[in-house]
Protein backbone atom coordinates (compact mmCIF):
# COMPACT_ATOMS: atom_id res chain seq x y z
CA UNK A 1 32.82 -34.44 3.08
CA UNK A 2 29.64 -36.70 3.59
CA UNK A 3 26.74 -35.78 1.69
CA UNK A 4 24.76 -38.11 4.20
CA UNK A 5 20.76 -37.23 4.86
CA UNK A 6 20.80 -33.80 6.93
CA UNK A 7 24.93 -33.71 7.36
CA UNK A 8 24.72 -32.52 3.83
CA UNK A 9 22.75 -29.22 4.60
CA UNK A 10 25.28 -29.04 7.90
CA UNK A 11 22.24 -30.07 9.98
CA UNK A 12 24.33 -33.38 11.35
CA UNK A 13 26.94 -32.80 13.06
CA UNK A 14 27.01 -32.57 16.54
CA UNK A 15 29.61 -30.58 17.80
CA UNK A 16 28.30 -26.18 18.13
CA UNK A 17 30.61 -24.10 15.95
CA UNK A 18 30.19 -21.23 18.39
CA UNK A 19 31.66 -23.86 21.27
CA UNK A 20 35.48 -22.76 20.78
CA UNK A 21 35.04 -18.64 20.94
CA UNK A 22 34.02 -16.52 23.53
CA UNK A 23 30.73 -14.92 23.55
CA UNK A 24 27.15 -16.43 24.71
CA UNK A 25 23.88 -17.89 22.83
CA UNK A 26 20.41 -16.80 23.10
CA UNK A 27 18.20 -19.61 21.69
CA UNK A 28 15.01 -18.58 19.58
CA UNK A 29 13.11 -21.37 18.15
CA UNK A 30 10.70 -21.17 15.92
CA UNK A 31 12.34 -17.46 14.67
CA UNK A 32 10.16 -15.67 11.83
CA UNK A 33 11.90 -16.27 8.39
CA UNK A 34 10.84 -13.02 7.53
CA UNK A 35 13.25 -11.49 10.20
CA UNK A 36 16.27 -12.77 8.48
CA UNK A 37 16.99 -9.97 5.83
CA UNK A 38 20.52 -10.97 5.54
CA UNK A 39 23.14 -13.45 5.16
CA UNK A 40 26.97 -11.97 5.18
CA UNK A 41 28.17 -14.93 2.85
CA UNK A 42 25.58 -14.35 -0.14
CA UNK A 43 26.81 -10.71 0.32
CA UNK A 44 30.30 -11.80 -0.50
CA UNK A 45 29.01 -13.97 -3.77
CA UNK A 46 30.51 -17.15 -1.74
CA UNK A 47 26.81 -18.17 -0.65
CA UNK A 48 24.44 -21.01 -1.40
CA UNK A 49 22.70 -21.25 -5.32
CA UNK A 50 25.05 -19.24 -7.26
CA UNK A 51 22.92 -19.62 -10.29
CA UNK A 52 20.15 -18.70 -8.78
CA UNK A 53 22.01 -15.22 -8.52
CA UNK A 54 23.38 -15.29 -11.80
CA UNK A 55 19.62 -15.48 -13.19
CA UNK A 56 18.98 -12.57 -11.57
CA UNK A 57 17.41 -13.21 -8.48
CA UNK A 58 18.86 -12.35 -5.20
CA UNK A 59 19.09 -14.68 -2.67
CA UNK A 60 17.86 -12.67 0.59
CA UNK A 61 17.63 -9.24 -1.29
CA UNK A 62 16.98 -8.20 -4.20
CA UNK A 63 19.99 -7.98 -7.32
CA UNK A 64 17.87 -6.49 -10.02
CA UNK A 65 14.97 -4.12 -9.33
CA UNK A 66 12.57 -5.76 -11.63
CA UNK A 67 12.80 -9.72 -10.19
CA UNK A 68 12.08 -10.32 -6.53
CA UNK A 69 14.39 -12.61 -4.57
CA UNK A 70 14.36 -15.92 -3.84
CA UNK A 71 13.64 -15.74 -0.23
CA UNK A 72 10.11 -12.76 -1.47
CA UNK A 73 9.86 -16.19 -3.85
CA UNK A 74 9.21 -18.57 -1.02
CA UNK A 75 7.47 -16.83 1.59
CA UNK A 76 5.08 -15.26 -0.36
CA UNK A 77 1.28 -15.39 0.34
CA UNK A 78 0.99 -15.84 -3.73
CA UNK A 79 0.96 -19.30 -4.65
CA UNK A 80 2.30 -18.98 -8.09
CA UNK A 81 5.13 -16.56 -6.91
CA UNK A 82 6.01 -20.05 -4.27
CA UNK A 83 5.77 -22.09 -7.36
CA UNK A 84 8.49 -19.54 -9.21
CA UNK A 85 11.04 -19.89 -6.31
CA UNK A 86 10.46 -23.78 -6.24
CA UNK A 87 11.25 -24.04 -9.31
CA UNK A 88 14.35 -21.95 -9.17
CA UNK A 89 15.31 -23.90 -6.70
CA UNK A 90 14.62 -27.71 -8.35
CA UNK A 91 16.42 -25.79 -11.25
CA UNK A 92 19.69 -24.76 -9.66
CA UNK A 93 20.05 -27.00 -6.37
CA UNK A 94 17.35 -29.97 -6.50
CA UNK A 95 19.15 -31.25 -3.40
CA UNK A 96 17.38 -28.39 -1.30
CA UNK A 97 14.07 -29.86 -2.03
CA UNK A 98 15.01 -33.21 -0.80
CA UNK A 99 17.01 -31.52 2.35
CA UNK A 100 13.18 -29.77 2.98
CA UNK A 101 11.03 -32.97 2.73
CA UNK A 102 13.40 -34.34 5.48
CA UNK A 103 13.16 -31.46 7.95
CA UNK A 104 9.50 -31.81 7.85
CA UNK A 105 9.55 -35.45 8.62
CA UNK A 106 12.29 -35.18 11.03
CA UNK A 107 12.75 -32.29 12.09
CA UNK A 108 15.69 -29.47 12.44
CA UNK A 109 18.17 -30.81 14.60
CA UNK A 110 20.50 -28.33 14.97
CA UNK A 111 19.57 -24.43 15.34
CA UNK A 112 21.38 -21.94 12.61
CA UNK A 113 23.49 -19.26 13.84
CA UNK A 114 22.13 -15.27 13.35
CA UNK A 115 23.23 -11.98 14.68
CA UNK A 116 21.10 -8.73 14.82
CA UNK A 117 21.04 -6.33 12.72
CA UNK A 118 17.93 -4.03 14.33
CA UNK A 119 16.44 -4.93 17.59
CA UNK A 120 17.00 -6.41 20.58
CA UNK A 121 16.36 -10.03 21.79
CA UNK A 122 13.78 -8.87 23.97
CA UNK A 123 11.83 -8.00 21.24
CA UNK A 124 12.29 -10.41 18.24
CA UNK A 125 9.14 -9.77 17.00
CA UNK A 126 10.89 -6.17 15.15
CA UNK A 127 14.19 -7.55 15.02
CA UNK A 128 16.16 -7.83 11.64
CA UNK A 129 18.80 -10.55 11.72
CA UNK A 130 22.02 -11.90 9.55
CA UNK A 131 22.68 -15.27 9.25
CA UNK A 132 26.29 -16.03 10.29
CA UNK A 133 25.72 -20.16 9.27
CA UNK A 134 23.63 -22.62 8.08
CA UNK A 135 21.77 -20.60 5.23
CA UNK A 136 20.76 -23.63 3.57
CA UNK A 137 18.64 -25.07 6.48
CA UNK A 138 16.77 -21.83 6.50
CA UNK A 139 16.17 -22.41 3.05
CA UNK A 140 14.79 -25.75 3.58
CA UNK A 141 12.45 -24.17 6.13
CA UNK A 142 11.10 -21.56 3.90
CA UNK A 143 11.17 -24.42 1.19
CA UNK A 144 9.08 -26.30 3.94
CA UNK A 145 6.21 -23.56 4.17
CA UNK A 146 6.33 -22.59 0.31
CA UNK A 147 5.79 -26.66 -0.82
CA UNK A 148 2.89 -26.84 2.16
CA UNK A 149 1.68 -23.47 3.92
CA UNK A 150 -0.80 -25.33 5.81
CA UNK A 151 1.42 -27.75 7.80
CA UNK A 152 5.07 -26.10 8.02
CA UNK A 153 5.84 -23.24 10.04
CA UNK A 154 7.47 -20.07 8.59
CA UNK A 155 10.04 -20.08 10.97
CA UNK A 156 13.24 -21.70 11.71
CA UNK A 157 15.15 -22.39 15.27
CA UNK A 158 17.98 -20.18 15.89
CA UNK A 159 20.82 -19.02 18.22
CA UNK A 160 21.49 -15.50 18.24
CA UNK A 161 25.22 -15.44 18.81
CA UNK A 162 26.09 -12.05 20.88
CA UNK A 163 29.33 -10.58 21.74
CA UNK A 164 30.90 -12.70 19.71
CA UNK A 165 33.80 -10.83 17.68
CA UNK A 166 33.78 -10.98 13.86
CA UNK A 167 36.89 -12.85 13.38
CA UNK A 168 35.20 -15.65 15.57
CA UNK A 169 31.91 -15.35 13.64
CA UNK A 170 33.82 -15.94 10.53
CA UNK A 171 35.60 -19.09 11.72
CA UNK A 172 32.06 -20.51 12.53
CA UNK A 173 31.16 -19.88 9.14
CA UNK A 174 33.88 -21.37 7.88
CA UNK A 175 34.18 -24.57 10.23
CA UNK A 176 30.19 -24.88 9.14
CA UNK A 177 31.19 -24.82 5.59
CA UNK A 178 33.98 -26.70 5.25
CA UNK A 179 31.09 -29.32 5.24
CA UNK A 180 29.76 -27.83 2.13
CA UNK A 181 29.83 -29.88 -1.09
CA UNK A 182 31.69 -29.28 -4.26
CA UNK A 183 33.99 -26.65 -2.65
CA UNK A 184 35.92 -24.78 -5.36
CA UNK A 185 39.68 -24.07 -5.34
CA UNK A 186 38.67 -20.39 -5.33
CA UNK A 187 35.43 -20.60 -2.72
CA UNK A 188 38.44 -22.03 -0.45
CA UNK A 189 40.93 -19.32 -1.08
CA UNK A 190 37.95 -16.78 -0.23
CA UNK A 191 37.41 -18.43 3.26
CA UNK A 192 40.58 -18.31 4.03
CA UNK A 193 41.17 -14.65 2.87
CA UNK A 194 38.49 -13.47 4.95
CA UNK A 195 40.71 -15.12 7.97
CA UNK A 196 43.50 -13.29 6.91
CA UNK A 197 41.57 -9.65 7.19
CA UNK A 198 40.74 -10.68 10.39
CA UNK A 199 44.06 -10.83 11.36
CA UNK A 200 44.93 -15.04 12.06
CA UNK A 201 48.36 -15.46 10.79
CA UNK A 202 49.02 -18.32 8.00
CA UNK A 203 50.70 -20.67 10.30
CA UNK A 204 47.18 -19.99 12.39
CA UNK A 205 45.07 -20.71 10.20
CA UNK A 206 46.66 -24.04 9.26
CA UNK A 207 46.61 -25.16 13.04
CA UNK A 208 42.58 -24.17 12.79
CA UNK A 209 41.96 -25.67 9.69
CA UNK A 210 44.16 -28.49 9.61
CA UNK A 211 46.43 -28.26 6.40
CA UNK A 212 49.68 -28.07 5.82
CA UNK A 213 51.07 -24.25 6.03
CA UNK A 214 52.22 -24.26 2.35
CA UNK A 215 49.15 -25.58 0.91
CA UNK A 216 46.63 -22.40 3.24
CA UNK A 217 50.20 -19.55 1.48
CA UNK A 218 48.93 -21.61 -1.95
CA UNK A 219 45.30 -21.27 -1.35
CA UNK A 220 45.41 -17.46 -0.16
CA UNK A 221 47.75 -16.50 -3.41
CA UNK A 222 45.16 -17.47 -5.85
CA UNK A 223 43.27 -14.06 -4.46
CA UNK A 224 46.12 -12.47 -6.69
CA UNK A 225 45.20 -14.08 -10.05
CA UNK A 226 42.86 -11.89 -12.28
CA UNK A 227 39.95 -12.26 -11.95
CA UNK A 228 39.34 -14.07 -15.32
CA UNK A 229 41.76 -16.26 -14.13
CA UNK A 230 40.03 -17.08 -11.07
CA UNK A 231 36.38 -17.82 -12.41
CA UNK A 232 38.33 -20.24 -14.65
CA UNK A 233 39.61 -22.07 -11.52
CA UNK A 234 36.40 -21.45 -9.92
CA UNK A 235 34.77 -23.68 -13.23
CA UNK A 236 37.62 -25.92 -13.38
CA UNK A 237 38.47 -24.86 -16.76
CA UNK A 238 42.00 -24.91 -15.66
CA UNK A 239 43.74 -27.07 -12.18
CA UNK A 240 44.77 -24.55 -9.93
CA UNK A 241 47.84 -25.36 -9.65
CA UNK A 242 48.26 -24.71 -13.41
CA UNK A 243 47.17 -21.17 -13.11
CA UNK A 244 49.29 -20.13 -9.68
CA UNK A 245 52.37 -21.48 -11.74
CA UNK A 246 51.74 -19.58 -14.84
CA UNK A 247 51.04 -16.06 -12.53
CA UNK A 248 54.28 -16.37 -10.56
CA UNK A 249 55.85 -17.52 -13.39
CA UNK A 250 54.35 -13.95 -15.55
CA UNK A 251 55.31 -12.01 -12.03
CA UNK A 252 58.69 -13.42 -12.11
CA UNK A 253 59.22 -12.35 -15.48
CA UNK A 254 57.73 -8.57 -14.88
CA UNK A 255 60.35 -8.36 -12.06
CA UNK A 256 63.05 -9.12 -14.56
CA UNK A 257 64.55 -12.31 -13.42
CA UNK A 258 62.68 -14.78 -15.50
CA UNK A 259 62.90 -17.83 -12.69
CA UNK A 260 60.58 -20.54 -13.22
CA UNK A 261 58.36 -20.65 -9.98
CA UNK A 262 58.06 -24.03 -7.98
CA UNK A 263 54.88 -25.90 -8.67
CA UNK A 264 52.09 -25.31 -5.69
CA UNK A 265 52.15 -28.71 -3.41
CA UNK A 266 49.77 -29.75 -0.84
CA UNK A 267 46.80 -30.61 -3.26
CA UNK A 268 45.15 -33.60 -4.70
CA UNK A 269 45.29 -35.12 -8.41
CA UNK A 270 42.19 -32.70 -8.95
CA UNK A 271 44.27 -29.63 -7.88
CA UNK A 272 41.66 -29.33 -4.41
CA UNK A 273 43.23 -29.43 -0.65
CA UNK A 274 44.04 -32.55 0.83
CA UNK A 275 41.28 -32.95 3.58
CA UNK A 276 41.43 -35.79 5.71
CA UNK A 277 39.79 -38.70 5.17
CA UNK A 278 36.87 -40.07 7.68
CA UNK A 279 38.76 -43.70 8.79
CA UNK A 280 41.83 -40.90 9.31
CA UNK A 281 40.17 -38.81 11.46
CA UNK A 282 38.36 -40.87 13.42
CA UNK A 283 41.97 -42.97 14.43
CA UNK A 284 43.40 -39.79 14.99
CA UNK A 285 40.85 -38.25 17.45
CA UNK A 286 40.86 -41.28 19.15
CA UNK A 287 44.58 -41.60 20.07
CA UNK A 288 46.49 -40.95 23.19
CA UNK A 289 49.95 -42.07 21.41
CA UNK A 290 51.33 -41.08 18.27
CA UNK A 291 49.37 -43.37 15.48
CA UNK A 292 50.71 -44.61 12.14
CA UNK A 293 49.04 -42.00 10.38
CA UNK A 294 50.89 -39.17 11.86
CA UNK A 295 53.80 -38.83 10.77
CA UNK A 296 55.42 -35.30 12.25
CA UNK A 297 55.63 -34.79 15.82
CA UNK A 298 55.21 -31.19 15.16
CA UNK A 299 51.56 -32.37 13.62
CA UNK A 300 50.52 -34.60 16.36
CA UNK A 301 51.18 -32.06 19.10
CA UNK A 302 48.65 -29.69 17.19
CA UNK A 303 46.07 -32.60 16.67
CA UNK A 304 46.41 -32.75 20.44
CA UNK A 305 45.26 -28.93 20.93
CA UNK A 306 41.51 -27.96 22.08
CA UNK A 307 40.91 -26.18 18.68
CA UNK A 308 42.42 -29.03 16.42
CA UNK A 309 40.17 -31.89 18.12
CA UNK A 310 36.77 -29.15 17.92
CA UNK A 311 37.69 -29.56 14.08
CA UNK A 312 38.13 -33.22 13.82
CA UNK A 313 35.25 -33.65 16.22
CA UNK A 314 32.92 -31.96 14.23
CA UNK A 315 34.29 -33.44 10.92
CA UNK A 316 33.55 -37.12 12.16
CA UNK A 317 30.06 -36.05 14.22
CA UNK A 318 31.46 -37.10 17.74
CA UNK A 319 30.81 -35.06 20.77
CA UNK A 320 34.18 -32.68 21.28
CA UNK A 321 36.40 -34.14 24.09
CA UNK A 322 40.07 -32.41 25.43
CA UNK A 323 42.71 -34.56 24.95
CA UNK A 324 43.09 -35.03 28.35
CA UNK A 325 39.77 -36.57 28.45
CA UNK A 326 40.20 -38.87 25.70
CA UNK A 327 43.46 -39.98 27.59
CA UNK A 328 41.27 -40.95 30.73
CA UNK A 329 38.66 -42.17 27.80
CA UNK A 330 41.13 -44.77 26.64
CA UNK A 331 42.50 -45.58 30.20
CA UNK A 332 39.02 -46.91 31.26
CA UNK A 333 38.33 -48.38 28.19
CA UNK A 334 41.44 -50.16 28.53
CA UNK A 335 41.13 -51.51 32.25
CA UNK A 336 37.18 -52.49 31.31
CA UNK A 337 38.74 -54.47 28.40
CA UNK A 338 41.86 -56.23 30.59
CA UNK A 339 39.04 -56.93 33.11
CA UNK A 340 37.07 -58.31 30.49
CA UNK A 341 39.65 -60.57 29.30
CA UNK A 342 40.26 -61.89 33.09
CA UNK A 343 36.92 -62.67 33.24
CA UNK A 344 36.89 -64.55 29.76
CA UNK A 345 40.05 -66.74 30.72
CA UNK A 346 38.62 -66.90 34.02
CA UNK A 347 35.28 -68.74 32.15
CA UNK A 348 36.62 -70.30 29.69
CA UNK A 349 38.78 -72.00 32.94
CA UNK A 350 35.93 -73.01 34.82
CA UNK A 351 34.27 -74.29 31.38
CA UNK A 352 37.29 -76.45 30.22
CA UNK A 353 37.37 -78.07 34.48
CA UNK A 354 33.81 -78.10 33.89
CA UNK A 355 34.13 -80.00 30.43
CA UNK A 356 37.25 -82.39 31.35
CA UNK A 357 35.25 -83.25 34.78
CA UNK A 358 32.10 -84.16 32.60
CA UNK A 359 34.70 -85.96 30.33
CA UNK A 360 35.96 -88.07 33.15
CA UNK A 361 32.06 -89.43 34.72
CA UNK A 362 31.43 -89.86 30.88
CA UNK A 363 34.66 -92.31 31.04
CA UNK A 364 33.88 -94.02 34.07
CA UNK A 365 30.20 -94.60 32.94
CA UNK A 366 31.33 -96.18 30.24
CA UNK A 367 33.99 -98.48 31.75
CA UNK A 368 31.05 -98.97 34.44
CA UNK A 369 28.82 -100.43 31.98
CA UNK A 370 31.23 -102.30 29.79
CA UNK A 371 32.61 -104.16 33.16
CA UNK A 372 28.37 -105.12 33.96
């Protein structure tokens, strides 16, 4: 995924998360930091600044008694506790800092995505809230105010997503961070788990997210390797695929029959998931016929469904369009490009009469003057 400017931080792209699901938004700029006590992710140990955590600092609340979180860290009136939680941060994600120096030159452009936890939205003011997505552009706002109280606000704009279910709120979160950098094997298998629980089949969630089904069965049995296994694959002490082999492989041999297990397909040289590539996606979106690059009808009629194009819409940053929109799209494209070529010929006509008619006087001038 890009790491471009603010599309690294999921602050780029342009097409809502919430825009596929049923439910409704009510928008709250400038929303107190200090009303977000929660963020379901970090909860799950699949959040932002892992290391942060594993020093012993919570993220949003606190992990050991003694050391205040990161989020106490930043917002604090103390000026060396900021200075601690800056330097966490420069420590453990140096990125964040950069991400925060751009929001206060340019701005948030796109609003993170909160539910309630206490209150009402009539009454923010008491309200306690969970952030559903984009946890690391409320960090770069309370980065913002910790690196300069006097200029930045300590707030951050918001939608607070209502009556949404939480199977939808956890497809948001996971369409927000499939954008994420330096996703691991495991962080992967975890997002799609949590689909699982809430019920999407397999062959569901590989219409959703875009993969092949056998590579989202691969993904979801990693949950079943220890779990010393899995912070190996997690580190990349060991590809993925090496580990899923060796556990069937062990499992096969508990059950008795001793059959060598197939190796896991539908991953890269590195053992990750095969995500498309930008060029890819963009041809892909784009089509009204079958392109090159597809190769399975079955595929191309679910690149052709509303929730398909919202993924490869928000993957390439393009406004989402149905397909039958993008058919009409390319139909006017294509008659303002066949006019466009009449009306070139039609020129380039009028300029050759124009040029062999200049030719000609040209001619007779000269057989004028040679005849004087």
């Amino acid at each position: 995924m890009s790491k471009g400017k603010q599309g690294r931080s999921g602050t780029a792209a342009t097409v809502d998360p919430t825009a596929a699901f049923k439910g409704r938004k009510h928008p709250a700029p400038n929303l107190p930091l200090l009303s977000i006590v929660s963020n379901v992710q970090q909860s799950r140990g699949e959040g932002v600044l892992p290391g942060v955590e594993k020093a012993g600092h919570g993220i949003l609340t606190r992990t050991d008694k003694e050391k205040p979180c990161l989020w106490e860290l930043l917002l604090s009136q103390d000026e060396e506790q900021r200075e601690l939680g800056l330097q966490l941060v420069e420590e453990h994600d140096a990125e964040l800092l950069s991400f925060a120096d751009e929001i206060m030159h340019v701005g948030q452009l796109h609003a993170i995505g909160v539910t309630l936890v206490e209150g009402t939205v009539d009454h923010l003011e008491n309200a306690k809230l969970n952030i559903v997505f984009g946890m690391r552009r409320g960090l770069a706002r309370a980065i913002a105010w910790a690196k300069n109280p006097e200029k930045a606000q300590q707030a951050v704009d918001a939608n607070i997503l209502i009556g949404y279910n939480d199977r939808d709120l956890s497809l948001m979160s996971l369409i927000e961070n499939r954008r994420r950098r330096n996703e691991s094997p495991m962080d992967e298998a975890r997002y799609l788990g949590r689909m699982v629980k809430q019920g999407l089949k397999l062959k569901e969630i590989a219409e959703i997210t875009g993969e092949e089904y056998q590579t989202v069965r691969n993904r979801v049995q990693l949950l079943k390797l220890p779990e010393p296994e899995q912070l190996r694959v997690h580190t990349g002490k060991v590809a993925w695929t090496v580990a899923l082999k060796k556990h069937q492989e062990a499992e096969a041999a508990k059950a008795g029959n001793g059959t060598p297990a197939a190796a896991p397909t539908g991953s890269n040289a590195d053992g990750r998931m095969r995500f498309p590539t930008l060029n890819w996606a963009r041809k892909v979106y784009t089509a009204t016929e079958k392109p090159e690059e597809v190769k399975e009808d079955a595929l191309w009629r679910i690149l052709q469904t509303d929730g398909a194009r919202q993924l490869l819409a928000h993957f390439i940053q393009q406004p989402f369009v149905t397909f039958a929109e993008q058919k009409k799209k390319n139909a006017e494209a294509k008659k303002a490009e066949e006019a466009k070529k009449a009306e070139d010929a039609k020129q380039a006509a009028e300029a050759a009469a124009k040029a062999a008619e200049d030719a000609e006087k040209e001619a007779q001038e000269i057989v004028g003057a040679a005849a004087k």
